[in-house]
Protein backbone atom coordinates (compact mmCIF):
# COMPACT_ATOMS: atom_id res chain seq x y z
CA UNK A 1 92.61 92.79 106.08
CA UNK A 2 91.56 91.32 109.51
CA UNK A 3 94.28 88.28 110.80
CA UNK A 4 93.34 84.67 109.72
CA UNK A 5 96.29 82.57 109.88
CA UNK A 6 97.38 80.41 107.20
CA UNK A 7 97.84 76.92 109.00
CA UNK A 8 99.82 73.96 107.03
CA UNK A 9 98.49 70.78 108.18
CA UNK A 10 100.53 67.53 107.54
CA UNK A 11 99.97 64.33 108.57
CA UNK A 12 100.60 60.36 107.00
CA UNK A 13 98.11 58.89 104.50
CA UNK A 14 97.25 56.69 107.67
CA UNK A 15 96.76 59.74 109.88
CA UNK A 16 94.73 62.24 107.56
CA UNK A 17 91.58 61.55 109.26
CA UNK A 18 93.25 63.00 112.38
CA UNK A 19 94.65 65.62 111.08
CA UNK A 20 91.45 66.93 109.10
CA UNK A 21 89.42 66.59 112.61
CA UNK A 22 92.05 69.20 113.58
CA UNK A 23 91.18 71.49 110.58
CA UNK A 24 87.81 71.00 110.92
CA UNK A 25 87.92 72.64 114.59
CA UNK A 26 90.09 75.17 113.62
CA UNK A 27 88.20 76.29 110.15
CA UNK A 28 86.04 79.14 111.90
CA UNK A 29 89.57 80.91 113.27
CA UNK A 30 92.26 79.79 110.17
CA UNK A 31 92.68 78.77 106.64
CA UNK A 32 93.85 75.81 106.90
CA UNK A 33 95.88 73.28 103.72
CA UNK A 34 96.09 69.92 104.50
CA UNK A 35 99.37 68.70 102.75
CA UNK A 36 97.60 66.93 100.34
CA UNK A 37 96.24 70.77 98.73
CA UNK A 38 99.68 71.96 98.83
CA UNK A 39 101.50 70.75 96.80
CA UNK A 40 102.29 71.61 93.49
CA UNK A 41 102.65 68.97 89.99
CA UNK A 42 105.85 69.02 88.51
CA UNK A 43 107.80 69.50 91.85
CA UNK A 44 109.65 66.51 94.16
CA UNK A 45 107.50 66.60 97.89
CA UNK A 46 111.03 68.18 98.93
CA UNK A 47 110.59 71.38 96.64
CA UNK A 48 106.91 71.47 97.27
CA UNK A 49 107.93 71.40 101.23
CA UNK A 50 110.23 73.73 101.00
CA UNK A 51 108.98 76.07 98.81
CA UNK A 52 105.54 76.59 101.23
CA UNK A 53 107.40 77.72 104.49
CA UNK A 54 106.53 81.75 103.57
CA UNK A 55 103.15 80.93 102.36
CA UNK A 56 101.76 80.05 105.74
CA UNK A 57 101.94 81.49 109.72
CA UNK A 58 101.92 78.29 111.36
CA UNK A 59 102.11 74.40 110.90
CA UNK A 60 101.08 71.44 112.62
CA UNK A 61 102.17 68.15 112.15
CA UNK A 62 100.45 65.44 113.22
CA UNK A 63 102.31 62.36 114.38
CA UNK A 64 100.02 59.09 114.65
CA UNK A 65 101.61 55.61 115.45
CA UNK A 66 101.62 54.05 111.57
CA UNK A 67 104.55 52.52 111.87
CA UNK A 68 106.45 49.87 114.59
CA UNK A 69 110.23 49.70 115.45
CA UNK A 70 112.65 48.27 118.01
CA UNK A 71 115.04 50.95 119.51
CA UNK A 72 117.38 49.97 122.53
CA UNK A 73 115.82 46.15 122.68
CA UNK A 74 111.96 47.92 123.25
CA UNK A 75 109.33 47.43 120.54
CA UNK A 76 107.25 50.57 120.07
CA UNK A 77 104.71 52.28 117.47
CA UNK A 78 105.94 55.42 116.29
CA UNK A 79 105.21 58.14 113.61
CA UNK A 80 106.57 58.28 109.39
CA UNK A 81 109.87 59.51 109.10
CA UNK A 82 108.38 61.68 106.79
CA UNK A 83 106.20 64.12 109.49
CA UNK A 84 109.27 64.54 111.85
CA UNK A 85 111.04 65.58 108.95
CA UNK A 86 108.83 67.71 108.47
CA UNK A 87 108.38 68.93 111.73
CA UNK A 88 112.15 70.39 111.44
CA UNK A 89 111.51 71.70 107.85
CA UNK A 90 108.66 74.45 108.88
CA UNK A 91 110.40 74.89 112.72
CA UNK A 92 113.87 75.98 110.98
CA UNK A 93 111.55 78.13 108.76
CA UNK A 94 108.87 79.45 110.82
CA UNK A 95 110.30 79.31 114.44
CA UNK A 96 109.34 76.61 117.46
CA UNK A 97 106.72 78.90 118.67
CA UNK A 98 105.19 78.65 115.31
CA UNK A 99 105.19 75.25 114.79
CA UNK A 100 102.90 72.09 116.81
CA UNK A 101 103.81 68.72 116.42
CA UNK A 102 101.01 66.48 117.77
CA UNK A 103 101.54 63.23 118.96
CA UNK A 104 99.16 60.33 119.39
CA UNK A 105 99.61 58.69 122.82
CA UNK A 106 102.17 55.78 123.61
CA UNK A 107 103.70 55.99 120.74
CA UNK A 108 107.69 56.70 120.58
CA UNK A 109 108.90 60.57 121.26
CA UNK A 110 112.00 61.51 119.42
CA UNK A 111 114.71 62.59 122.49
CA UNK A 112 115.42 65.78 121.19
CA UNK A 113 111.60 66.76 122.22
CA UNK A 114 112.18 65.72 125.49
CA UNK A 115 110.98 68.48 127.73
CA UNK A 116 109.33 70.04 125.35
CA UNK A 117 105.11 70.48 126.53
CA UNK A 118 103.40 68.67 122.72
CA UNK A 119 99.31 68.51 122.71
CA UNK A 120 98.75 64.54 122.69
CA UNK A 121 95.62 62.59 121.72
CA UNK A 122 95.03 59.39 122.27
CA UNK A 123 93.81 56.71 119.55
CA UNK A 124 90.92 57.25 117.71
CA UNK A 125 89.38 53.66 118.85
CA UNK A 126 89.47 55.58 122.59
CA UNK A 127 86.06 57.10 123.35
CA UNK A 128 87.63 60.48 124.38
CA UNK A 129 89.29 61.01 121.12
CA UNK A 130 87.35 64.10 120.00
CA UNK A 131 87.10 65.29 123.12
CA UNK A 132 91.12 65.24 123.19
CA UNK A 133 90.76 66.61 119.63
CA UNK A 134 88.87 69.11 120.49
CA UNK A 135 91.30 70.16 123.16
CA UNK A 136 94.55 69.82 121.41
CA UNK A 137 92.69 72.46 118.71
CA UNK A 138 91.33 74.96 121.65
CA UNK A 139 95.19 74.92 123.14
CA UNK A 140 96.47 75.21 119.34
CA UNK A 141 94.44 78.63 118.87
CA UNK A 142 95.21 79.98 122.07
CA UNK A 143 98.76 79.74 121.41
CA UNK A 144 97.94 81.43 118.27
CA UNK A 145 96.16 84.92 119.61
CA UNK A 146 98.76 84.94 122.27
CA UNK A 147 101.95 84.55 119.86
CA UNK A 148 99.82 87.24 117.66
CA UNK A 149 100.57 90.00 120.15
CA UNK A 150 104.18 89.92 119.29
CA UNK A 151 106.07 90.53 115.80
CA UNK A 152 108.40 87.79 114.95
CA UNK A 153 111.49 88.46 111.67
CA UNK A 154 110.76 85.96 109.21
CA UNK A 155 111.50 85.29 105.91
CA UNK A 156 110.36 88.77 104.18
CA UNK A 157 111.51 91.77 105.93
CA UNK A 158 107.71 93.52 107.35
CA UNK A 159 108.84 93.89 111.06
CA UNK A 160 111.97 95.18 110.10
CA UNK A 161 111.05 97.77 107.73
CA UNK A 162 108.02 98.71 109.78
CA UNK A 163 110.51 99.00 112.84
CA UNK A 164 113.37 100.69 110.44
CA UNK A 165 110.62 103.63 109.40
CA UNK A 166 108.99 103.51 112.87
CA UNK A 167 112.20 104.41 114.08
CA UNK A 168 114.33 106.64 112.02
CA UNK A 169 111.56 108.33 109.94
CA UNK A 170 108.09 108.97 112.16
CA UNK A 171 109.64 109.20 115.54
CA UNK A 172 112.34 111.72 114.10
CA UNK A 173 110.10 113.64 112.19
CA UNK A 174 107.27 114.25 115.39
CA UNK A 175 109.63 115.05 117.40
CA UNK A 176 110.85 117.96 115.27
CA UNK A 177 107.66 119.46 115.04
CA UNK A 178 106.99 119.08 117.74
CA UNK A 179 109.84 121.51 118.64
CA UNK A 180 108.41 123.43 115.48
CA UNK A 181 105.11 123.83 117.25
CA UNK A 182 106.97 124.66 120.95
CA UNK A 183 108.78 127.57 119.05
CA UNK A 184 105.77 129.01 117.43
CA UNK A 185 107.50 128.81 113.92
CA UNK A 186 105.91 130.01 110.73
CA UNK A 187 104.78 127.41 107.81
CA UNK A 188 103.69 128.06 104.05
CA UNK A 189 100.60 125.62 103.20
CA UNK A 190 98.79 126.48 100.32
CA UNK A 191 97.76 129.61 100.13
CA UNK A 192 98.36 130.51 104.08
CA UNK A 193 102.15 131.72 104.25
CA UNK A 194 102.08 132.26 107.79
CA UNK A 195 100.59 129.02 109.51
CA UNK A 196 101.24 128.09 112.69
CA UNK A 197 100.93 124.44 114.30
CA UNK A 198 98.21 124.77 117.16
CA UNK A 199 97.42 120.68 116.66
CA UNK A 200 98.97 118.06 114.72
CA UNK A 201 98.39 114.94 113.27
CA UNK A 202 100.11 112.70 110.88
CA UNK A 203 98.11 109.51 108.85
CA UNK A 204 100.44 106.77 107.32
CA UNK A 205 98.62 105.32 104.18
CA UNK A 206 99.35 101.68 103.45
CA UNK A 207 98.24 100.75 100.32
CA UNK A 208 96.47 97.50 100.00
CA UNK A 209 98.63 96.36 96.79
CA UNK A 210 102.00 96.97 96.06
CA UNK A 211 101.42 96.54 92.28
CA UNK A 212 102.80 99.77 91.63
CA UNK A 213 105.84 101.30 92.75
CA UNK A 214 105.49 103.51 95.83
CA UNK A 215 106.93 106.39 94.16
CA UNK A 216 104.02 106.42 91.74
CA UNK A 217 101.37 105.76 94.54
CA UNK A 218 102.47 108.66 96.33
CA UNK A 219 102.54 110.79 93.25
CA UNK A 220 99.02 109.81 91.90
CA UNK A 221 97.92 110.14 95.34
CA UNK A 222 98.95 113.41 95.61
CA UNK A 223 97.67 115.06 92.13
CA UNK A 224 94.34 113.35 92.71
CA UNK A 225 94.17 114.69 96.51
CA UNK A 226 94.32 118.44 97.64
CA UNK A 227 97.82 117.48 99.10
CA UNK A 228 100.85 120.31 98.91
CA UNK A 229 104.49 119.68 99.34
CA UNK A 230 106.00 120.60 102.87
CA UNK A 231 110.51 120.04 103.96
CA UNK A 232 109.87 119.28 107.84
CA UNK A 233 113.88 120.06 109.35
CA UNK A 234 114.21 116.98 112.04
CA UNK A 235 117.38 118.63 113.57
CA UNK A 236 118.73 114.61 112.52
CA UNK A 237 120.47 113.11 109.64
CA UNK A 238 118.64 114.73 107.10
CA UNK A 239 115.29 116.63 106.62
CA UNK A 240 111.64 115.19 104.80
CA UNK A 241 109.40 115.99 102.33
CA UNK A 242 105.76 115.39 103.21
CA UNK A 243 102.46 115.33 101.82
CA UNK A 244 100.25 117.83 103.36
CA UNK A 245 95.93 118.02 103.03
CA UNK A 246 95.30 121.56 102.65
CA UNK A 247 91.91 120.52 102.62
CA UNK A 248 92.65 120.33 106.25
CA UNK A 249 95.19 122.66 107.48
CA UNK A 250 92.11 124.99 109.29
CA UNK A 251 92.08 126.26 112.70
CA UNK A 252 95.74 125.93 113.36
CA UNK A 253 95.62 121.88 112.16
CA UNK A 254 98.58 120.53 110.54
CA UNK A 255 97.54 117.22 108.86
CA UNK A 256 100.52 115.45 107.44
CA UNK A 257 100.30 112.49 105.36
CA UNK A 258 103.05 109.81 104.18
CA UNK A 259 102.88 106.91 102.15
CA UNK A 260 105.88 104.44 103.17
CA UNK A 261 108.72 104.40 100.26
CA UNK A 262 110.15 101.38 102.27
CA UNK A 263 107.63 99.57 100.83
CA UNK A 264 109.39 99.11 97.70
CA UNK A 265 111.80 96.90 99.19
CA UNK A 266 108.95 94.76 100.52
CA UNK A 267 107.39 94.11 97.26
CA UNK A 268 111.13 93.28 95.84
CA UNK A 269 111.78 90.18 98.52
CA UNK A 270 108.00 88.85 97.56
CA UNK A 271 109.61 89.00 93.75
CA UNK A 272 112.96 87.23 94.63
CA UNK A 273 111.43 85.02 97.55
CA UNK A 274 108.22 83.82 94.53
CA UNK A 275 110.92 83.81 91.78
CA UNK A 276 108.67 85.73 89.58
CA UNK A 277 108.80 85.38 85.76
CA UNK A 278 105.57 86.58 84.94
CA UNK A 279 103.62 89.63 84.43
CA UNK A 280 101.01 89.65 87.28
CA UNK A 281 100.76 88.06 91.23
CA UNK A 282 99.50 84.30 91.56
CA UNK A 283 97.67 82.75 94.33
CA UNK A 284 100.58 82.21 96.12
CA UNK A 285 102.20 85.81 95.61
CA UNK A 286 99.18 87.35 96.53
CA UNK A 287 98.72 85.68 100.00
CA UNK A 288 102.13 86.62 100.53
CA UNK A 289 101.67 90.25 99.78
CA UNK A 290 98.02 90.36 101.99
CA UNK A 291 99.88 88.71 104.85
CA UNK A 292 103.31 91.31 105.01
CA UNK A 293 101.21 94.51 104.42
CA UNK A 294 98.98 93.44 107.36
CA UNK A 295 102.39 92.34 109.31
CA UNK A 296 104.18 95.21 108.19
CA UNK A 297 100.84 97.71 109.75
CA UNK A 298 100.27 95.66 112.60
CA UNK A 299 103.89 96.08 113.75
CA UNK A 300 103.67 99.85 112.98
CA UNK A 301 100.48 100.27 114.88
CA UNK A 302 102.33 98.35 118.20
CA UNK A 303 105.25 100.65 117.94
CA UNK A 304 103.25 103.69 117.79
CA UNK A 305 100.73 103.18 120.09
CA UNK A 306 103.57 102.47 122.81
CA UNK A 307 105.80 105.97 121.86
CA UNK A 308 104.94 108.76 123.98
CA UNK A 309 105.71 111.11 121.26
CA UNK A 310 103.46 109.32 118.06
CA UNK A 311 100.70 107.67 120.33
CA UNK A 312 98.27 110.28 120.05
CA UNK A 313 99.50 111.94 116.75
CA UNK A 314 99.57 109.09 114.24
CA UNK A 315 97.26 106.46 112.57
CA UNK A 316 97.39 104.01 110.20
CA UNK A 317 95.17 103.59 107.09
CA UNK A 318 95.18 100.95 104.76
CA UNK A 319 93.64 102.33 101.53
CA UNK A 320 93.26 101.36 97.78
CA UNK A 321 95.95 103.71 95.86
């Protein structure tokens, strides 16, 4: 589940060629739609629009001069109505940083971008188009592996669960045992009713579907696993049961493993967001679910690597439950 971004590209009918030079230098690094593979029959352009935003990480519209208009006495080319419409469709959804609107040269800037720094290319009669293609791209996937080293909340809730159970579940629950380890106390694993913590470690599974309810993953999980039931006391709220592999509670190891319940709510905003009616994930459904389990454990993974306390305890797994 290695990133590839999901780039929407739209464009005019008069402009396509443009904008599929632009996929064409970004196909080794995304998976990039051109609008014309997006949408859907049986759906206006405005519910097909709309309805895409989740589906994709990033958007660029590409403005060419199709059209010509006078504004304030001065004749100028400018873009379709239709792109900078657009343009605020996917930023309102996605975020500005998420969202490129490229604009052929000379051709009239809408005043609300003023200021704003927009990849231009000039006309593709000039002889340094592709070069200027070719740029505008390189800039374009920059952005991308730069903006990719933060965690943005979107539509579906990934960052904030991964943050909520980050937070008030694995950071909590270390800490305790840590204390537990610090006071020498006494566990029962297995068949050992007098362990003792000498090192710890904890793995968070992430399964690579949420098909099933996370409740059952766990439980399968456990039966099919040498895995035994252990009540951690945080000193917090509340206290946890975990999932423990006796298989390797030796030499003084305490291997803990959890399988994130929050999960559940993740797979019920795909359902609401996808309206599902069906038994089953589409296309669509499952693109969303492969791109908020790899949000949800990239954000986990940033978190922990930068907590004193989990940094060297805990790792991430995503398996096939």
């Amino acid at each position: 589940m290695d990133f590839i971004p999901n780039i929407f590209i739209g464009s005019s009918t008069e402009g396509k060629a443009v904008a599929e030079k632009i996929k064409d230098q970004l196909a080794s690094f995304a998976d990039c739609k051109m609008w014309t593979q997006a949408f859907e029959l049986g759906k206006s352009n405005f519910e097909n629009l709309s309805g895409q935003i989740a589906f994709y990480d990033y958007a660029i519209l590409v403005a060419t001069g199709d059209d010509v208009i006078v504004s304030r006495k001065r004749k100028q080319k400018t873009s379709r109505d239709n792109i900078l419409f657009e343009f605020g469709l996917f930023t309102g959804g996605l975020g500005a940083s998420r969202v490129f609107y490229m604009m052929e040269e000379e051709i009239k800037i809408p005043t609300d971008l003023y200021g704003i720094t927009l990849p231009f290319f000039p006309s593709p009669k000039e002889p340094d188009f592709d070069t200027a293609i070719v740029d505008c791209a390189n800039k374009i996937k920059e952005h991308i592996e730069t903006k990719e080293k933060t965690f943005d909340l979107g539509f579906l809730p990934s960052t904030a669960l991964a943050y909520g159970y980050f937070t008030n579940f694995l950071v909590r629950t270390i800490e305790g045992l840590l204390e537990d380890q610090a006071k020498k106390r006494k566990f029962t694993i297995g068949n050992n009713d007098d362990f003792e913590i000498m090192d710890l470690k904890f793995t968070v599974l992430i399964p690579d579907d949420l098909s099933d309810d996370m409740f059952s993953k766990v439980k399968a999980k456990r039966l099919k696993g040498s895995w035994d039931k252990l009540n951690v006391t945080t000193g917090g709220i509340r206290d946890y049961d975990f999932s423990v592999d006796v298989s390797k509670a030796i030499n003084g190891e305490l291997h803990l493993i959890d399988i994130p319940l929050t999960l559940n709510a993740l797979n019920k905003a795909i359902e609401l967001y996808s309206k599902k009616q069906h038994l089953g994930k589409d296309f669509k459904e499952t693109i969303l679910e492969e791109r908020e389990i790899r949000n949800f454990r990239r954000a986990l993974e940033y978190l922990i690597s930068k907590n004193t306390f989990t940094k060297d305890i805990v790792n991430v797994e995503v398996v096939g439950i």
